[in-house]
N, C-alpha and C. Protein backbone atom coordinates (compact mmCIF):
# COMPACT_ATOMS: atom_id res chain seq x y z
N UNK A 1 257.78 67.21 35.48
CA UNK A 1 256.87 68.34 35.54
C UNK A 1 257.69 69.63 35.45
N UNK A 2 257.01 70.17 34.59
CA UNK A 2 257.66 71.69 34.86
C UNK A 2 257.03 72.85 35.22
N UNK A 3 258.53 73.65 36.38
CA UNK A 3 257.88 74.31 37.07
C UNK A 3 258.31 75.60 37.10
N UNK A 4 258.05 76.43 36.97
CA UNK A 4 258.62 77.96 36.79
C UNK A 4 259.02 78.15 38.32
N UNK A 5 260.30 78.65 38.92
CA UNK A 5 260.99 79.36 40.01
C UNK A 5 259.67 80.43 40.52
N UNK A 6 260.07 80.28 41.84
CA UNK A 6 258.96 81.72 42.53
C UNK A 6 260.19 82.57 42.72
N UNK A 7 259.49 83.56 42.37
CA UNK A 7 260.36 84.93 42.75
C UNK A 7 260.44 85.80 43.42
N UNK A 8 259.65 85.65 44.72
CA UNK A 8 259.83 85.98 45.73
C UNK A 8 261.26 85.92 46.95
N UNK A 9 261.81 86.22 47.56
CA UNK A 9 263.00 86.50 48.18
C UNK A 9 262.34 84.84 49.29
N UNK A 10 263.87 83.84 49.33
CA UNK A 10 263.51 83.07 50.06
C UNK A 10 263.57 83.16 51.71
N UNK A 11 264.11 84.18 52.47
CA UNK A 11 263.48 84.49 53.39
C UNK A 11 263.08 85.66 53.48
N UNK A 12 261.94 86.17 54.45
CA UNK A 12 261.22 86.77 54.36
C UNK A 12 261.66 88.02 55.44
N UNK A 13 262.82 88.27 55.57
CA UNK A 13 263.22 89.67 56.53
C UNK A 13 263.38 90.42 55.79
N UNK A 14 262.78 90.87 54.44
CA UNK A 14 262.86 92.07 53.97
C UNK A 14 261.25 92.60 53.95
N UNK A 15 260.54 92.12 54.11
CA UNK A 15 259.30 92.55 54.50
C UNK A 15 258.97 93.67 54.75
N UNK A 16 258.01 94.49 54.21
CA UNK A 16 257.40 95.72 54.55
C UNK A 16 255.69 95.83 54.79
N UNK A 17 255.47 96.91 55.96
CA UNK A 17 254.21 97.56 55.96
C UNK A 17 253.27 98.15 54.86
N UNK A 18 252.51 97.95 54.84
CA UNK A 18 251.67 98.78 53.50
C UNK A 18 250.12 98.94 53.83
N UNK A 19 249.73 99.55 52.72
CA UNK A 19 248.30 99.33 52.86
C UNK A 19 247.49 98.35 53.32
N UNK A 20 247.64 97.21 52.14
CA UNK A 20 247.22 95.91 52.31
C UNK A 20 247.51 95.06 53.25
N UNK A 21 248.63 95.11 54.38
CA UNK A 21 249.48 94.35 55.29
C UNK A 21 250.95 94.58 54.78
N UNK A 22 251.56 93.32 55.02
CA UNK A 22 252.88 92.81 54.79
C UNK A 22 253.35 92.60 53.29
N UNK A 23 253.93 92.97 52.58
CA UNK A 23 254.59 93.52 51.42
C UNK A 23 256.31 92.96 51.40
N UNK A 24 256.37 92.13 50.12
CA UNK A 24 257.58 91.48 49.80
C UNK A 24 258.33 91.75 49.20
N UNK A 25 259.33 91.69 48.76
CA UNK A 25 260.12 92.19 47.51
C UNK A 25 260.23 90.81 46.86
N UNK A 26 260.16 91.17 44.85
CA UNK A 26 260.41 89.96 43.89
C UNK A 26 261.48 90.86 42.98
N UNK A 27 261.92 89.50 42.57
CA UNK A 27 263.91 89.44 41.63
C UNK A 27 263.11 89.16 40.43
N UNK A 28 263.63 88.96 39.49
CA UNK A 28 263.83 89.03 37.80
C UNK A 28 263.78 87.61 38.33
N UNK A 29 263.21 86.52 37.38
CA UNK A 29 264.08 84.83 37.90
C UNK A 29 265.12 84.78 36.62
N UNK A 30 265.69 85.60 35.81
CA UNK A 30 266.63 85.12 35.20
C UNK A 30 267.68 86.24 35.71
N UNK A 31 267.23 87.37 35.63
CA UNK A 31 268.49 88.31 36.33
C UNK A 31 268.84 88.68 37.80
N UNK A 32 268.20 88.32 38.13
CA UNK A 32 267.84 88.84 39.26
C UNK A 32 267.50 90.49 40.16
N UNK A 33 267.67 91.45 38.77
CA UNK A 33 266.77 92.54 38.93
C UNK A 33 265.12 92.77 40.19
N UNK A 34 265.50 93.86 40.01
CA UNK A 34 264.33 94.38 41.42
C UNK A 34 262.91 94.22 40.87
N UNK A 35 262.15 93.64 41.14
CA UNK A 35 260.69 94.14 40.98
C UNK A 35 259.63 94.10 41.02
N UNK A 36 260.20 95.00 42.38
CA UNK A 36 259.15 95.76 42.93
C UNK A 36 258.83 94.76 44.54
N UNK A 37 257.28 95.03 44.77
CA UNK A 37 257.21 94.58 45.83
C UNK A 37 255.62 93.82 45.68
N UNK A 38 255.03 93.22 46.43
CA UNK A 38 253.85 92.13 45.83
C UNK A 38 253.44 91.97 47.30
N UNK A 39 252.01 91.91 47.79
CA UNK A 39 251.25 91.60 49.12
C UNK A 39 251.55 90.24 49.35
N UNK A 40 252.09 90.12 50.93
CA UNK A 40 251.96 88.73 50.95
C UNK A 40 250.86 87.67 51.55
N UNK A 41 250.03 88.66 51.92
CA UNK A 41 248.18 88.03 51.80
C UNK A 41 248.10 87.15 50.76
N UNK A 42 247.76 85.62 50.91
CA UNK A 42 246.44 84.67 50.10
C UNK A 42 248.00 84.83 48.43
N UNK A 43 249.07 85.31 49.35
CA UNK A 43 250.56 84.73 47.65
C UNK A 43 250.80 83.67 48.22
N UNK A 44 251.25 82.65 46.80
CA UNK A 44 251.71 81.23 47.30
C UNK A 44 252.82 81.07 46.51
N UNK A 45 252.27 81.56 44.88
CA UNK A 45 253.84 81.57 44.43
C UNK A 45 253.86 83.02 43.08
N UNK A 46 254.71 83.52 42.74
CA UNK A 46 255.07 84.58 41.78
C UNK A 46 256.08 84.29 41.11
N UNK A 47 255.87 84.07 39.32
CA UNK A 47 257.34 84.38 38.41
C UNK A 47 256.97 85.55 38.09
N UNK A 48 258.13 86.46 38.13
CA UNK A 48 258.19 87.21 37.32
C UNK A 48 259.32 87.70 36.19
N UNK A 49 259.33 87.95 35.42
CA UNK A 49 260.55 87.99 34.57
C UNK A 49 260.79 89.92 33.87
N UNK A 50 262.03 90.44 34.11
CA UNK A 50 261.80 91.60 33.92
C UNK A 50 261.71 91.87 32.50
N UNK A 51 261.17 93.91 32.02
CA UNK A 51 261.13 93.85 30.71
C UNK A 51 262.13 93.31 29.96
N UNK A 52 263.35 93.54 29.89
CA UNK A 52 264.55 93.54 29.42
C UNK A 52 264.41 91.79 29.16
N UNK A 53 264.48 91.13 29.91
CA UNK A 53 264.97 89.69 29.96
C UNK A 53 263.69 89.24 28.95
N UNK A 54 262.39 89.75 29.44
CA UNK A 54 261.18 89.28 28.52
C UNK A 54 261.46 89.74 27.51
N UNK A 55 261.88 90.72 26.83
CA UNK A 55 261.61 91.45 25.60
C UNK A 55 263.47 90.47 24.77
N UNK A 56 264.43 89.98 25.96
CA UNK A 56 265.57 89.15 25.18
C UNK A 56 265.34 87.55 24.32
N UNK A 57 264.51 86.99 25.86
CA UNK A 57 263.86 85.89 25.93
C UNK A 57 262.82 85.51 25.21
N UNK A 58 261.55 86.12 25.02
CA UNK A 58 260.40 86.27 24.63
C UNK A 58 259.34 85.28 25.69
N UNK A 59 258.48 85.41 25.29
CA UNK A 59 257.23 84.37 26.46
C UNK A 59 258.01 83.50 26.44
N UNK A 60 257.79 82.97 27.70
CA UNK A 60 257.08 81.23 28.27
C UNK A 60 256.43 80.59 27.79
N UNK A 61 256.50 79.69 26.67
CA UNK A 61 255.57 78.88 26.62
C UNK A 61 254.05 78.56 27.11
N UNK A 62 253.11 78.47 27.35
CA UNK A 62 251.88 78.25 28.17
C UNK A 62 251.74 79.56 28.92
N UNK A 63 252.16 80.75 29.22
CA UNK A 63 251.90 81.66 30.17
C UNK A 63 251.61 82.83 29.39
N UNK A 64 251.12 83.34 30.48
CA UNK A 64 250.24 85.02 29.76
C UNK A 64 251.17 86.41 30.09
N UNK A 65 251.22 86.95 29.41
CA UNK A 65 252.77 88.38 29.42
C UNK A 65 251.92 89.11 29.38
N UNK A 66 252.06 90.35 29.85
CA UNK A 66 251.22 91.57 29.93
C UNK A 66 252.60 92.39 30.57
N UNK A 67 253.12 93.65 29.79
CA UNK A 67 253.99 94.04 29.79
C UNK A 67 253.43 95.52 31.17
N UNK A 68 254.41 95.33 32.16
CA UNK A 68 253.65 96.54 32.94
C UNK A 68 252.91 97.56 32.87
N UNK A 69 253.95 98.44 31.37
CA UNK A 69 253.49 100.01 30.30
C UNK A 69 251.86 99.45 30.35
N UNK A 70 251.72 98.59 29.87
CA UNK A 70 250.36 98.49 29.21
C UNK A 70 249.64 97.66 30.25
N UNK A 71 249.68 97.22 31.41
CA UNK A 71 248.97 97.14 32.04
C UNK A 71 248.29 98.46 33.24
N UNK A 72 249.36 99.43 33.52
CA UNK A 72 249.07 100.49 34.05
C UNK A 72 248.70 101.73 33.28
N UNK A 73 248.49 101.41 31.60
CA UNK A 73 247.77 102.35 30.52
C UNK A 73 246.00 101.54 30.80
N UNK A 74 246.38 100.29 31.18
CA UNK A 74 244.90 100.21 30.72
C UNK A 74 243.88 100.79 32.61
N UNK A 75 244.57 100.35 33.90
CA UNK A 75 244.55 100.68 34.97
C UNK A 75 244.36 102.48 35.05
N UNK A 76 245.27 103.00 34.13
CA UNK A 76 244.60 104.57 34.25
C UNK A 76 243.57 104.96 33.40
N UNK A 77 243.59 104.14 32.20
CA UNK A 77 242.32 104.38 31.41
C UNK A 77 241.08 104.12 32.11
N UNK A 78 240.55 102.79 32.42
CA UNK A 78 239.94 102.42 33.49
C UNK A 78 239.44 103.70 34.42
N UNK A 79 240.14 103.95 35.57
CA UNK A 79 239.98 105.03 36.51
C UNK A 79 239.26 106.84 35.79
N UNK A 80 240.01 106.94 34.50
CA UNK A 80 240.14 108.40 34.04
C UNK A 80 237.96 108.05 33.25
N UNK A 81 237.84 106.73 32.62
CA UNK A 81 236.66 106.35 31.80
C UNK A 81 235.46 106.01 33.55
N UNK A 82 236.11 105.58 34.49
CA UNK A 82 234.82 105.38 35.40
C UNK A 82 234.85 106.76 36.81
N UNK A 83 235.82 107.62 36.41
CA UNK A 83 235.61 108.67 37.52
C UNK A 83 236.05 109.90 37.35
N UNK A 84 236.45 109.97 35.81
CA UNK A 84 237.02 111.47 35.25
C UNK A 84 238.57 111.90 36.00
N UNK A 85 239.11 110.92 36.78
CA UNK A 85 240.54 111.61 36.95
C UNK A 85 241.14 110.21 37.68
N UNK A 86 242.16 110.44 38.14
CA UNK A 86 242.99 109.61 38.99
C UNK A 86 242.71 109.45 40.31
N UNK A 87 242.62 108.24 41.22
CA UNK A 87 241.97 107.79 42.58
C UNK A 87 243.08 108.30 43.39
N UNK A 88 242.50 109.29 44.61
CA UNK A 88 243.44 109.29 45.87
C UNK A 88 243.90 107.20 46.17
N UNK A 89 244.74 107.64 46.99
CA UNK A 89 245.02 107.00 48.07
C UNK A 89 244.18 106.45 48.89
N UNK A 90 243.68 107.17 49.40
CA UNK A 90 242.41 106.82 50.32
C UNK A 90 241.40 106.28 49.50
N UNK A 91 241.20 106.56 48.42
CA UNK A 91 240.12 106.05 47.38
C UNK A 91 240.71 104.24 46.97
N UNK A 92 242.25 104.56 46.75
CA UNK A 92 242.51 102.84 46.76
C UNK A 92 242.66 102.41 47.54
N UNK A 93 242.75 102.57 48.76
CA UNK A 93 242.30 102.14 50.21
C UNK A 93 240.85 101.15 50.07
N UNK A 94 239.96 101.95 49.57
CA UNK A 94 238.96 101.94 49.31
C UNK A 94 238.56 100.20 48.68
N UNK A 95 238.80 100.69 47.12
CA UNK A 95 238.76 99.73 46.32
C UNK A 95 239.53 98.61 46.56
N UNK A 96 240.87 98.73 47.50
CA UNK A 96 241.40 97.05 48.28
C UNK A 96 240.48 96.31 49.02
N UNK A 97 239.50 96.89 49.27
CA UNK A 97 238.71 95.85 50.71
C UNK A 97 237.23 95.55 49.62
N UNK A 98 237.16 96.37 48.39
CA UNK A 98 235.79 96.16 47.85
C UNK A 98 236.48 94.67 46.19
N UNK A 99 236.13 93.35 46.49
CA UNK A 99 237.04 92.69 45.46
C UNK A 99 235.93 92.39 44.30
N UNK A 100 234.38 93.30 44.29
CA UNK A 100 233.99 93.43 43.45
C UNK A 100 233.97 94.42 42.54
N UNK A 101 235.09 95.30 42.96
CA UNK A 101 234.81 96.77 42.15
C UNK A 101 235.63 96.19 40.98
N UNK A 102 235.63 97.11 39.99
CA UNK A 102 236.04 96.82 38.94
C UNK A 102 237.47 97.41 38.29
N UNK A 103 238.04 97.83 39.30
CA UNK A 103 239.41 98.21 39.52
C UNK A 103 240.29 97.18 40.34
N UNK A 104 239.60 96.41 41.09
CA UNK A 104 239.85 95.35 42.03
C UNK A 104 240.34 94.10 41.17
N UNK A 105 239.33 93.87 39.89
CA UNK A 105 239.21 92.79 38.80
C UNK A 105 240.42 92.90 37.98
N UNK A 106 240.11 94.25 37.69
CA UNK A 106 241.72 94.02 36.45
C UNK A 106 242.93 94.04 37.45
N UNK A 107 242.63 94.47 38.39
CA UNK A 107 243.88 94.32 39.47
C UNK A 107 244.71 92.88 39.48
N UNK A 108 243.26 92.21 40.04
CA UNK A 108 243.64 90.87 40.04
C UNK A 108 243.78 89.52 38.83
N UNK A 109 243.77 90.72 37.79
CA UNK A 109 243.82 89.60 36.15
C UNK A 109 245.35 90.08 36.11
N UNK A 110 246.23 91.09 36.57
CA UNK A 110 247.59 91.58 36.14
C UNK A 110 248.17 90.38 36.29
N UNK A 111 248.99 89.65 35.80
CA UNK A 111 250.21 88.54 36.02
C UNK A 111 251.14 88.98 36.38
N UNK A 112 251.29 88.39 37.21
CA UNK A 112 252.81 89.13 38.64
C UNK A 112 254.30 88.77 36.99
């Protein structure tokens, strides 16, 4: 069977506070580059592979790529087409606890 590496840090003392709760840090699984940080609410497992290594490498076989640039072009398009500008803070406060809004959806279609 094959199984793609999680990329999450294997213990968990780097942990941070956030909005959502408890907040992790994830590595590149081929470089081990930073990125970023991921909720650890209802996570079981995360690959992620950075631009650089994706754009050396190319896809995975069977898996879906969505390059960050263009997932946070379509995330501000989104916001700027359903509310004429960019959401406070408090507004994505908001939309974390509502998992029918529709900022919530493409949220949760992004591939870690």
């Amino acid at each position: 069977m094959d199984l793609l590496p999680d990329c999450r840090a294997h213990k968990h003392k780097n942990q941070s506070l956030g909005i959502r709760g408890l907040w992790e840090p994830v590595f590149c699984a081929n470089c081990g580059a930073d990125g970023g940080i991921v909720p650890t609410e209802g996570m079981t497992f995360l690959f992620y592979l950075c631009n650089s290594c994706a754009e050396s490498y190319g896809q995975i076989a069977g898996t879906m790529q969505m390059p960050d640039e263009i997932f946070y072009e379509k995330l501000a398009h989104e916001q700027l087409a359903r509310y004429g500008r960019y959401l406070t803070l408090e507004e994505w406060g908001k939309v974390s606890e509502d998992i029918s809004h529709p900022l919530w959806v493409l949220i949760k279609e992004q591939p870690a």
